[in-house]
PDB file of N, CA and C in Angstrom:
ATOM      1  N   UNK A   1       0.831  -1.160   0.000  1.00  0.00           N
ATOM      2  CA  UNK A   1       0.000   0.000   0.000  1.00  0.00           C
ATOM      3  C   UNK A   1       0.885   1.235   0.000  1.00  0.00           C
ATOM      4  N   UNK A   2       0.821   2.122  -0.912  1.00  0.00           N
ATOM      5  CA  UNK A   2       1.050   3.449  -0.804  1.00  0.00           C
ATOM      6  C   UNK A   2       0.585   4.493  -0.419  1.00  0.00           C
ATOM      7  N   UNK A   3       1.092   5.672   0.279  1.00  0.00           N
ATOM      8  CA  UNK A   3       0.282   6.657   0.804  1.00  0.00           C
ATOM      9  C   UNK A   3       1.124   7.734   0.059  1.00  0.00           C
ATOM     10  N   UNK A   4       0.471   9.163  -0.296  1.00  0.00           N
ATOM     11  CA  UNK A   4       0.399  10.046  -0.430  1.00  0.00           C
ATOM     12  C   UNK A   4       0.157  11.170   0.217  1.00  0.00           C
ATOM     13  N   UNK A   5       0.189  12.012   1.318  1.00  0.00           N
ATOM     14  CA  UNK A   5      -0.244  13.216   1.764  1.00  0.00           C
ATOM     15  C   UNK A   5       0.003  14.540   0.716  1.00  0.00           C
ATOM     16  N   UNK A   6      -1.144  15.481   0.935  1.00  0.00           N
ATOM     17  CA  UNK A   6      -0.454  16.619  -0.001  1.00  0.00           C
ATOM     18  C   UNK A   6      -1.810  17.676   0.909  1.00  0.00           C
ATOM     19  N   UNK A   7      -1.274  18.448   0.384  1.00  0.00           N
ATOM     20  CA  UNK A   7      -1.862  19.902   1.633  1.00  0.00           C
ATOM     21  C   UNK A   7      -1.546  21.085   0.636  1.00  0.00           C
ATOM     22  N   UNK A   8      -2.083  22.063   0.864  1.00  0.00           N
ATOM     23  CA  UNK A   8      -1.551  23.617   0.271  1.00  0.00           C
ATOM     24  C   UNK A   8      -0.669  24.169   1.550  1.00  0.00           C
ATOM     25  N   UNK A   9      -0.794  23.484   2.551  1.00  0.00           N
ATOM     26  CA  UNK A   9       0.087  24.396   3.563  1.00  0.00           C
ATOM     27  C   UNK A   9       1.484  23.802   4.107  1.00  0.00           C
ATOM     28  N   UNK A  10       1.919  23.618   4.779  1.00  0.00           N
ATOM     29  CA  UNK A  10       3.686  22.958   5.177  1.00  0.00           C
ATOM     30  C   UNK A  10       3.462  22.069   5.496  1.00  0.00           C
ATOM     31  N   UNK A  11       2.487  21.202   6.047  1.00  0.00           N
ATOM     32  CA  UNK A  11       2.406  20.188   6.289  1.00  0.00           C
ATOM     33  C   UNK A  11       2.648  18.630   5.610  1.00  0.00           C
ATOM     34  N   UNK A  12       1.096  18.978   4.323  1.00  0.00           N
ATOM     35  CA  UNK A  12       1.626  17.701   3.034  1.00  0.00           C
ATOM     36  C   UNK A  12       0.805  16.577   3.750  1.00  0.00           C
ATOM     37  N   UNK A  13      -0.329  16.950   5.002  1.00  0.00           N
ATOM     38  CA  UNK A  13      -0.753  15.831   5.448  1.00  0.00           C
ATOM     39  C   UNK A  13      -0.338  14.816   5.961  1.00  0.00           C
ATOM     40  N   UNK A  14       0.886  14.705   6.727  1.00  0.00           N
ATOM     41  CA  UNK A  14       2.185  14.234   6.868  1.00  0.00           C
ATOM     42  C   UNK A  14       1.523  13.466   8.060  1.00  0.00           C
ATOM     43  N   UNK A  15       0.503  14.054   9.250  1.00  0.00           N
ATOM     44  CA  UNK A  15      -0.224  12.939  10.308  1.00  0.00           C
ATOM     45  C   UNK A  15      -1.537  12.004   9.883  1.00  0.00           C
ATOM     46  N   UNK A  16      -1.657  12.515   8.752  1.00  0.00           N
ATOM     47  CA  UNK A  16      -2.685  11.679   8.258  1.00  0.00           C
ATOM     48  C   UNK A  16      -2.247  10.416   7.565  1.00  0.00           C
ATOM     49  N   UNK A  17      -1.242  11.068   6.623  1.00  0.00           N
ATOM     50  CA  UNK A  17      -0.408   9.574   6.471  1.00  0.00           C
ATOM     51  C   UNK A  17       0.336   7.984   7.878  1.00  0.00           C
ATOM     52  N   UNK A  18       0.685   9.184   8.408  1.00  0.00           N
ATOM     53  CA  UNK A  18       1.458   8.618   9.593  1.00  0.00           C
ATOM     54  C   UNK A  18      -0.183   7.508  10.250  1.00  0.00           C
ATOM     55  N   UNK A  19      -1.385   7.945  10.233  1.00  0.00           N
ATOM     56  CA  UNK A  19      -2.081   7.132  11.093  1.00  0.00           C
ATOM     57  C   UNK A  19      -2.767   6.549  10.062  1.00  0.00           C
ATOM     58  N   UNK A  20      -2.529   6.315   8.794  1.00  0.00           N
ATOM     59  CA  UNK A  20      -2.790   5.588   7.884  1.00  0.00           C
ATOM     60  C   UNK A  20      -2.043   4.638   7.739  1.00  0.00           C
ATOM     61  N   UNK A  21      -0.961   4.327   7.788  1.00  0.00           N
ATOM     62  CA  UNK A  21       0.114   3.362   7.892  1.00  0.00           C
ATOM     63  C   UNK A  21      -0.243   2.419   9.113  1.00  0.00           C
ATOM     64  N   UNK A  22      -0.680   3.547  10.083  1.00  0.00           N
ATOM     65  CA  UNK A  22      -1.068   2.154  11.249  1.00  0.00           C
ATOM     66  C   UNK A  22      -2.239   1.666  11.382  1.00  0.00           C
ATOM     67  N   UNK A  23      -3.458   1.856  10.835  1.00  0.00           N
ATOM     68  CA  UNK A  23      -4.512   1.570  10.711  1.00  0.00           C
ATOM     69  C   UNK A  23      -3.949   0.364   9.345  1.00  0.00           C
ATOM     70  N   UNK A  24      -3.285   0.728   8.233  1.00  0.00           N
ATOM     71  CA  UNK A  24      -2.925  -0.151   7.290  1.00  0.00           C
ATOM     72  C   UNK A  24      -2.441  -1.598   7.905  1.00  0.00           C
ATOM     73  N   UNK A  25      -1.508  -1.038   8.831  1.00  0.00           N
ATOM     74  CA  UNK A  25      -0.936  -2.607   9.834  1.00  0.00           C
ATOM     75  C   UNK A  25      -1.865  -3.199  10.498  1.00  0.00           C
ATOM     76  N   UNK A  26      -2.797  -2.714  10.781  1.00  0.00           N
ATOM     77  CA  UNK A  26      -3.852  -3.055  11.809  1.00  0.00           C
ATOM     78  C   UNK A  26      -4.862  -4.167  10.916  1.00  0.00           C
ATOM     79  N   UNK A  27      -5.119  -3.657   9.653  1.00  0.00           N
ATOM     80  CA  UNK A  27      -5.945  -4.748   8.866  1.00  0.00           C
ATOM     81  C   UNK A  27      -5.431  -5.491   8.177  1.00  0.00           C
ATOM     82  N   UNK A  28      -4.058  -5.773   8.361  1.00  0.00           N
ATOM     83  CA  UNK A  28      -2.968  -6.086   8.122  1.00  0.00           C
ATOM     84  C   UNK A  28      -2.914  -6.297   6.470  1.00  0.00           C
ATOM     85  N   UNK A  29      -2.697  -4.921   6.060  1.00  0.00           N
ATOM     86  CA  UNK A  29      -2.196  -4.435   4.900  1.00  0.00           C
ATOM     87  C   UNK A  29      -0.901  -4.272   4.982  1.00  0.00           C
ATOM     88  N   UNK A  30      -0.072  -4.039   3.946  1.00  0.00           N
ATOM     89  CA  UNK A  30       1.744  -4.041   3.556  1.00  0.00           C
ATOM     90  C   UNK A  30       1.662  -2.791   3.164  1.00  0.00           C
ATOM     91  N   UNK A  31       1.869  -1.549   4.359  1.00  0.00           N
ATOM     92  CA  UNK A  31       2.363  -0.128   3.785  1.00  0.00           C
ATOM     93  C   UNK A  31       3.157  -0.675   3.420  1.00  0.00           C
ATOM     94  N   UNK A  32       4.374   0.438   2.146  1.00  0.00           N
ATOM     95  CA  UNK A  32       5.219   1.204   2.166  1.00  0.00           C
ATOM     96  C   UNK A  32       5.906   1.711   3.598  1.00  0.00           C
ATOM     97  N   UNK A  33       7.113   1.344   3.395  1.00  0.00           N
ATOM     98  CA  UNK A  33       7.949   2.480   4.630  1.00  0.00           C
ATOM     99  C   UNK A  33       8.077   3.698   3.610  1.00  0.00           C
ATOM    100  N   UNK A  34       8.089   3.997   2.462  1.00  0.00           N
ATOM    101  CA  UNK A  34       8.406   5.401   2.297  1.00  0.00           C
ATOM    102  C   UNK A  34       7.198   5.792   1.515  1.00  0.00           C
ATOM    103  N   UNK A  35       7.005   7.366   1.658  1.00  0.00           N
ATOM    104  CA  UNK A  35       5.578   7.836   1.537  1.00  0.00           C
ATOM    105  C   UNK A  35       6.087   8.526   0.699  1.00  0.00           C
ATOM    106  N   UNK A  36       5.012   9.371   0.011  1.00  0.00           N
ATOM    107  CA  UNK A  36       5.426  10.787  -0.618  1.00  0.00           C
ATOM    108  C   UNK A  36       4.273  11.699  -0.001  1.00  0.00           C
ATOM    109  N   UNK A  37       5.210  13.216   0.731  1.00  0.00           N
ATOM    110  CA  UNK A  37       4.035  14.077   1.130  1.00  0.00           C
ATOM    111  C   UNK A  37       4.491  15.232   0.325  1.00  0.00           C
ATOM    112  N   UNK A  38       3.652  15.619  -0.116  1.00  0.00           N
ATOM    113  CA  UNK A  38       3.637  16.796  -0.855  1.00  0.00           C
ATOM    114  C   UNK A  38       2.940  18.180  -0.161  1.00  0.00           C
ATOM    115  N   UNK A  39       3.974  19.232   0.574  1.00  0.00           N
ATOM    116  CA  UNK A  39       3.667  20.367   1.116  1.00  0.00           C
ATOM    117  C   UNK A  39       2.999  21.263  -0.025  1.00  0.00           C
ATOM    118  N   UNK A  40       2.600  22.409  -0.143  1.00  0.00           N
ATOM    119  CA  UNK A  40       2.415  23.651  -0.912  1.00  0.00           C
ATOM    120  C   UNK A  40       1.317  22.878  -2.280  1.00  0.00           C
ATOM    121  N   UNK A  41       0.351  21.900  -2.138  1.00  0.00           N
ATOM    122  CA  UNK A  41       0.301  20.828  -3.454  1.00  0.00           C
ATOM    123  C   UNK A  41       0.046  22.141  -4.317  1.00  0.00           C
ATOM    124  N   UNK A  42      -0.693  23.257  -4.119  1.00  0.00           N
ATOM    125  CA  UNK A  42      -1.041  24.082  -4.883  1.00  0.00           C
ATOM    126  C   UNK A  42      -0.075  24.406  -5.976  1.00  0.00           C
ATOM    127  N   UNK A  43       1.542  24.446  -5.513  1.00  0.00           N
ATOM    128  CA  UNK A  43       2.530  25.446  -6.431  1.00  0.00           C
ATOM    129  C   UNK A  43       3.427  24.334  -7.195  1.00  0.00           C
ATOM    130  N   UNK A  44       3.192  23.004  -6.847  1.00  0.00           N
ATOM    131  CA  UNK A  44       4.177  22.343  -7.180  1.00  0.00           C
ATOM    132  C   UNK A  44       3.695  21.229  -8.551  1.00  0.00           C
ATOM    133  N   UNK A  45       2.551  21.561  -9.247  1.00  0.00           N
ATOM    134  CA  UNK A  45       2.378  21.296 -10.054  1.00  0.00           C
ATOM    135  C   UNK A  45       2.030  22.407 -11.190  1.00  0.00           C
ATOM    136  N   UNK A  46       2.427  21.783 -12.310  1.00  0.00           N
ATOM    137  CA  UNK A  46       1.979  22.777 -13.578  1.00  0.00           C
ATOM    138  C   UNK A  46       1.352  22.740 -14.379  1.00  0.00           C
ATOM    139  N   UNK A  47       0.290  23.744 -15.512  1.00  0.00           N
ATOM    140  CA  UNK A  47      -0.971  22.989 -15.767  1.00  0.00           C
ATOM    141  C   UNK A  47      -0.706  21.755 -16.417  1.00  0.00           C
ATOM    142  N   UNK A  48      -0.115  21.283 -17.128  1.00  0.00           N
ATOM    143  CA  UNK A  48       0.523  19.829 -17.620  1.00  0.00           C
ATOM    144  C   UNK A  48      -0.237  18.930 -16.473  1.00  0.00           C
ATOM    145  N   UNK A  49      -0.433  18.725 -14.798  1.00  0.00           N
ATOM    146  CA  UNK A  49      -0.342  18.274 -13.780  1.00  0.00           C
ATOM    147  C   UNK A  49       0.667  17.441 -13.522  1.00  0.00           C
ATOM    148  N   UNK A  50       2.103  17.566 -14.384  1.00  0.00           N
ATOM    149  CA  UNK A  50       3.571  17.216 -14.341  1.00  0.00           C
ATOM    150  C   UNK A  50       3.687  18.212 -12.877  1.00  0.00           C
ATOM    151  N   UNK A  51       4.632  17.511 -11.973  1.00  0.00           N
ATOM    152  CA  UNK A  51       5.232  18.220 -10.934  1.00  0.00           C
ATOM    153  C   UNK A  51       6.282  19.454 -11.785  1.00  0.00           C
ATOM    154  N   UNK A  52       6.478  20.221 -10.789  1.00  0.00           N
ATOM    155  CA  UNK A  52       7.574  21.283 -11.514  1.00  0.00           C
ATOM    156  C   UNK A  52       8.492  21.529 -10.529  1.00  0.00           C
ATOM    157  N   UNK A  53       8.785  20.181  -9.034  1.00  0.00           N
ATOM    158  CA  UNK A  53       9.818  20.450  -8.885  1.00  0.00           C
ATOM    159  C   UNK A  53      10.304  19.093  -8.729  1.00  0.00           C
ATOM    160  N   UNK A  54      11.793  18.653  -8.750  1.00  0.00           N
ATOM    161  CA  UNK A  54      12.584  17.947  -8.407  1.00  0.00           C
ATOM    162  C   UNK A  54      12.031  16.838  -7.534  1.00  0.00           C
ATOM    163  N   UNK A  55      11.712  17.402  -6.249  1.00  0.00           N
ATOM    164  CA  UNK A  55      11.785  16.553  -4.939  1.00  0.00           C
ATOM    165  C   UNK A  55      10.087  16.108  -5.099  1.00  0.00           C
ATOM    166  N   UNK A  56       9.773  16.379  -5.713  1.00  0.00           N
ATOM    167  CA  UNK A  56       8.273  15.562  -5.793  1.00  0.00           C
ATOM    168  C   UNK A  56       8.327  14.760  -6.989  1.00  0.00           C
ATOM    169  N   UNK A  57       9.199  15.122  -8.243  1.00  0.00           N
ATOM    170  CA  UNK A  57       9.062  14.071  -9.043  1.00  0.00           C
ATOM    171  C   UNK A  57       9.977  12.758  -8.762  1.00  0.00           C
ATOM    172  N   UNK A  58      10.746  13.332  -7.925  1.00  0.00           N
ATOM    173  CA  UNK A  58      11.939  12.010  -7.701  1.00  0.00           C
ATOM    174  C   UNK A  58      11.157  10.831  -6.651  1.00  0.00           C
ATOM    175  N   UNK A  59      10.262  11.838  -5.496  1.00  0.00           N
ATOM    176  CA  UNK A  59       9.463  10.861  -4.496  1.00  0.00           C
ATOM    177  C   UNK A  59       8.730  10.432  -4.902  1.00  0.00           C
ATOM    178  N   UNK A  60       7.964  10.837  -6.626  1.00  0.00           N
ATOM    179  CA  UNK A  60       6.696  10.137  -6.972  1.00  0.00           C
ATOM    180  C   UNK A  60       7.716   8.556  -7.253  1.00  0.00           C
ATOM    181  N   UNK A  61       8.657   9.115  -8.272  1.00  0.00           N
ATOM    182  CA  UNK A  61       9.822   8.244  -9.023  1.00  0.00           C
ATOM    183  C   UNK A  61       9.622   7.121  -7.823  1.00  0.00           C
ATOM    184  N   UNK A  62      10.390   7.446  -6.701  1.00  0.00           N
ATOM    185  CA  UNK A  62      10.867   6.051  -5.401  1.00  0.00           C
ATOM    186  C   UNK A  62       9.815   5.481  -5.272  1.00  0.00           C
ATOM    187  N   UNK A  63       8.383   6.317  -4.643  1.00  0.00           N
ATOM    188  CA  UNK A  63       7.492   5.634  -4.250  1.00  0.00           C
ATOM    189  C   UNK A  63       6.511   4.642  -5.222  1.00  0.00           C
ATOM    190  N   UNK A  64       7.071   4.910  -6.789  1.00  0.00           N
ATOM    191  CA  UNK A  64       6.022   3.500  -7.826  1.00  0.00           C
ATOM    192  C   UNK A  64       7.250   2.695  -7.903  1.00  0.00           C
ATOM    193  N   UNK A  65       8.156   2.997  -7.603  1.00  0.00           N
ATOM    194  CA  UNK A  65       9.568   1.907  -7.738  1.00  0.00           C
ATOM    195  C   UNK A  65       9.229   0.880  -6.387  1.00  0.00           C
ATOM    196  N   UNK A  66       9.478   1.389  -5.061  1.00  0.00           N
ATOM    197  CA  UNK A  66       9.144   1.063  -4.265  1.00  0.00           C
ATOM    198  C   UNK A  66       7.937  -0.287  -4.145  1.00  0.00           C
ATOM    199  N   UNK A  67       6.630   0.643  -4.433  1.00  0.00           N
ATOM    200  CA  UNK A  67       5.456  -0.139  -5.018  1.00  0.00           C
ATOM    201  C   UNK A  67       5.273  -1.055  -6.062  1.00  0.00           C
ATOM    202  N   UNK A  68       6.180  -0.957  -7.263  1.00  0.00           N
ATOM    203  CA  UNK A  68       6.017  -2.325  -8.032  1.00  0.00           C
ATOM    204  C   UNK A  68       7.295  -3.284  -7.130  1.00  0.00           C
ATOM    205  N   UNK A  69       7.870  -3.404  -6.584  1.00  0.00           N
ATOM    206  CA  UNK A  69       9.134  -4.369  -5.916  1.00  0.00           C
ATOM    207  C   UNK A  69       7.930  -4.947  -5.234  1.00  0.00           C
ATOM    208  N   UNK A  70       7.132  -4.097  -4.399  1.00  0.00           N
ATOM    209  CA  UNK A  70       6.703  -4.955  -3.191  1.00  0.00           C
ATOM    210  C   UNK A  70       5.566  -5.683  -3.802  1.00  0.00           C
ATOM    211  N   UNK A  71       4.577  -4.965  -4.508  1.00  0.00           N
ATOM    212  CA  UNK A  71       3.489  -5.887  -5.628  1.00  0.00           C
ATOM    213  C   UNK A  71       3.994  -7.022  -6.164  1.00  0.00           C
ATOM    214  N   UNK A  72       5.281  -7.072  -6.979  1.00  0.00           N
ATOM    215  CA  UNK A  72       5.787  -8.428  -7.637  1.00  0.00           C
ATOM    216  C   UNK A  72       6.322  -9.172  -6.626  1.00  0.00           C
ATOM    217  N   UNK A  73       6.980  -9.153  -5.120  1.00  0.00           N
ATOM    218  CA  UNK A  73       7.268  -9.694  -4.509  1.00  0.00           C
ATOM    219  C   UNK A  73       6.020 -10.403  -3.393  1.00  0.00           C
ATOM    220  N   UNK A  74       5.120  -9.462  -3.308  1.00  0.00           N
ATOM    221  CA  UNK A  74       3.735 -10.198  -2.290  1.00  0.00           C
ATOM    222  C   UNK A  74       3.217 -11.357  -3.381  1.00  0.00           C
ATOM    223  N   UNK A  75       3.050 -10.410  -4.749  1.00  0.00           N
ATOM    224  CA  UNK A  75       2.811 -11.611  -5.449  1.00  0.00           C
ATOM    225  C   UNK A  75       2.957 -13.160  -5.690  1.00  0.00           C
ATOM    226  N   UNK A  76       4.356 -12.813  -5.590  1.00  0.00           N
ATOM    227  CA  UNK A  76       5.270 -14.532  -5.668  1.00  0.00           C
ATOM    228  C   UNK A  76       4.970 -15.042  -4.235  1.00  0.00           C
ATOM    229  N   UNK A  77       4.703 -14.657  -3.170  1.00  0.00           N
ATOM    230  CA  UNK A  77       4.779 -15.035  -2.140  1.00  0.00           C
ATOM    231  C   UNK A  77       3.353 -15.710  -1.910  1.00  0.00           C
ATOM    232  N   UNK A  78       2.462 -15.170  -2.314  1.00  0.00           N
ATOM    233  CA  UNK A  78       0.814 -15.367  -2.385  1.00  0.00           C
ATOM    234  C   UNK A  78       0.880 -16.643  -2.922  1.00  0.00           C
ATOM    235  N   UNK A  79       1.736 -16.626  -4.371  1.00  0.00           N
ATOM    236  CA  UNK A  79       1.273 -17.716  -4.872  1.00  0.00           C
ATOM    237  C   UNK A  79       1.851 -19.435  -4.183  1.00  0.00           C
ATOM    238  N   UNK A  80       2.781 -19.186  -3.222  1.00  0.00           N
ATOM    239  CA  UNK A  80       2.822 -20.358  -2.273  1.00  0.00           C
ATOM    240  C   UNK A  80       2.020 -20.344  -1.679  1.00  0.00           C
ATOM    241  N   UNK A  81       0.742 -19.569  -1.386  1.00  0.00           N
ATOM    242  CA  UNK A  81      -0.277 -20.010  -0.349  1.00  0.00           C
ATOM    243  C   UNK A  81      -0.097 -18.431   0.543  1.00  0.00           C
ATOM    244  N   UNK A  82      -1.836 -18.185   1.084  1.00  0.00           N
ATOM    245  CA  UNK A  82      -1.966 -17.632   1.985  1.00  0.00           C
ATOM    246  C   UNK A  82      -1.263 -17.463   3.265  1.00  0.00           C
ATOM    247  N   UNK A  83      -1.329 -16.727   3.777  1.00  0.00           N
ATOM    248  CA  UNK A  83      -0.766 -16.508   4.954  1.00  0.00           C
ATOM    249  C   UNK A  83      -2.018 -16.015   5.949  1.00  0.00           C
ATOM    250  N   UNK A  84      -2.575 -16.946   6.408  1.00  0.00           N
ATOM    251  CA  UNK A  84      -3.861 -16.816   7.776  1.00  0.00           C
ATOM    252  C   UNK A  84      -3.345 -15.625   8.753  1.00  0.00           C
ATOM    253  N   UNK A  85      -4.475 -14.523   8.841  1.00  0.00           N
ATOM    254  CA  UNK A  85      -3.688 -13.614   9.505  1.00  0.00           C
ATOM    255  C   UNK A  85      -3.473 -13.913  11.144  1.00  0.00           C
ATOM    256  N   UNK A  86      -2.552 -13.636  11.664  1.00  0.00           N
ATOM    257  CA  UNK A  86      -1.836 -14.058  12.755  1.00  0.00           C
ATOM    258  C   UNK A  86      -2.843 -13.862  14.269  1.00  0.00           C
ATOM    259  N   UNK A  87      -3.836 -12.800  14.108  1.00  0.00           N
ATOM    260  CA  UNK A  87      -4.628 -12.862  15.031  1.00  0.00           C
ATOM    261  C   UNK A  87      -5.912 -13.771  15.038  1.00  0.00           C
ATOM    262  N   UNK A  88      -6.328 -14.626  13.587  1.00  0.00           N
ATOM    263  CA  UNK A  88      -6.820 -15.601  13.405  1.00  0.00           C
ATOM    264  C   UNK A  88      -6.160 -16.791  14.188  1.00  0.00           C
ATOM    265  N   UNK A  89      -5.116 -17.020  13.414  1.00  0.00           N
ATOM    266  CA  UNK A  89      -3.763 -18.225  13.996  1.00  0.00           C
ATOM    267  C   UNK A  89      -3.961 -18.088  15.612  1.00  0.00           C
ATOM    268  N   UNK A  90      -3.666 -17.010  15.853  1.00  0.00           N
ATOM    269  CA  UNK A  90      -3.491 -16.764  17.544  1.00  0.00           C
ATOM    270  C   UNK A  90      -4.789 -17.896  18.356  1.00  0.00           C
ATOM    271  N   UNK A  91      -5.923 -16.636  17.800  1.00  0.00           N
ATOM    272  CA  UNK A  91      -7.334 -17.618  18.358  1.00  0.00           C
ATOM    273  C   UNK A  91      -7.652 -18.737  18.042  1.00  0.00           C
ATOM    274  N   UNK A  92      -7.142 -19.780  17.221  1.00  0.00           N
ATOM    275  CA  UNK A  92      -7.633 -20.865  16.323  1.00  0.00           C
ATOM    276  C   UNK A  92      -6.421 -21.894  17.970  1.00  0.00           C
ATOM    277  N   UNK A  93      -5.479 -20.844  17.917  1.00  0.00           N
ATOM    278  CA  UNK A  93      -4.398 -21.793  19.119  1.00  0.00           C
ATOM    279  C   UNK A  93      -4.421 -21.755  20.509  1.00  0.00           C
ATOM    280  N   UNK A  94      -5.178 -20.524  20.662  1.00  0.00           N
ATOM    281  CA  UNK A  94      -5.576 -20.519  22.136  1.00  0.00           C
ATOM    282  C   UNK A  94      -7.274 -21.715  22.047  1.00  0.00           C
ATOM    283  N   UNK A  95      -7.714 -21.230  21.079  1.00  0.00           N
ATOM    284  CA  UNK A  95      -8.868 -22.137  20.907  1.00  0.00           C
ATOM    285  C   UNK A  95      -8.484 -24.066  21.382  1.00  0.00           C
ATOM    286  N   UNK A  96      -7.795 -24.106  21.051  1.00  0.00           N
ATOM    287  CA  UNK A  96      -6.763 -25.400  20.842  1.00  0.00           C
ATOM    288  C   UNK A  96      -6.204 -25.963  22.149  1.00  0.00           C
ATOM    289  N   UNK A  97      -5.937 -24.438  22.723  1.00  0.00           N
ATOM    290  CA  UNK A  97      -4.738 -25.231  23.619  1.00  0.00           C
ATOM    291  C   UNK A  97      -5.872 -25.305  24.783  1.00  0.00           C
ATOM    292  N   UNK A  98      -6.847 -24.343  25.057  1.00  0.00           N
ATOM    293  CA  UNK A  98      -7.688 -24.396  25.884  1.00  0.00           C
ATOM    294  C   UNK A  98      -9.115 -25.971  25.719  1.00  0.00           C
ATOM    295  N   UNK A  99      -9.379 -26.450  24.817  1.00  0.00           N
ATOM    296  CA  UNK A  99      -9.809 -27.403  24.694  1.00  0.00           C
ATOM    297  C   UNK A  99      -8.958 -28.365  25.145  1.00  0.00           C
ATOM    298  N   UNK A 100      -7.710 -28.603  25.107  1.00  0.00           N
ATOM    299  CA  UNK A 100      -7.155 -29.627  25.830  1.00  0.00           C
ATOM    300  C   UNK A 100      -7.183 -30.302  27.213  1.00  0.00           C
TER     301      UNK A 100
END
């Protein structure tokens, strides 16, 4: 999962991302460790909607680089089989051990 923040002001939405990432872990989705936040979104695009500076086209750049590695890699991994999420597993074993 990728996140994005962007704001017109200094920020870039930068806590909204931050509690998106953990809500992402929580339903146990695969953030990204690296985000792209975009401060000022107003000035930093041009009508093209091409960025017009550097440091936002390079973070868009990392963050789909980033994102296809981890897509082709969950991928291959999927295809050995699911992975039961761990708080399922948990209860299925306390379920288990307590019937004994």
């Amino acid at each position: 999962m990728a996140a994005v923040g962007y704001s017109t002001g200094v920020s870039g939405a930068i806590r909204a991302v931050e509690h998106l990432a953990q809500v992402a872990v929580e339903v146990e989705a695969a953030p990204l460790r690296s985000t792209l936040i975009i401060p000022f979104a107003d000035r930093v695009f041009g009508e093209d909607g091409e960025p017009t500076d550097a440091a936002t086209t390079i973070g868009m750049q990392v963050l789909l680089e980033d994102l296809a590695w981890w897509a082709d890699a969950l991928h291959t991994a999927r295809q050995a089989g699911e992975l039961v999420p761990g708080k399922v597993r948990s209860r299925l074993a306390l379920a288990a051990a307590a019937a004994r």
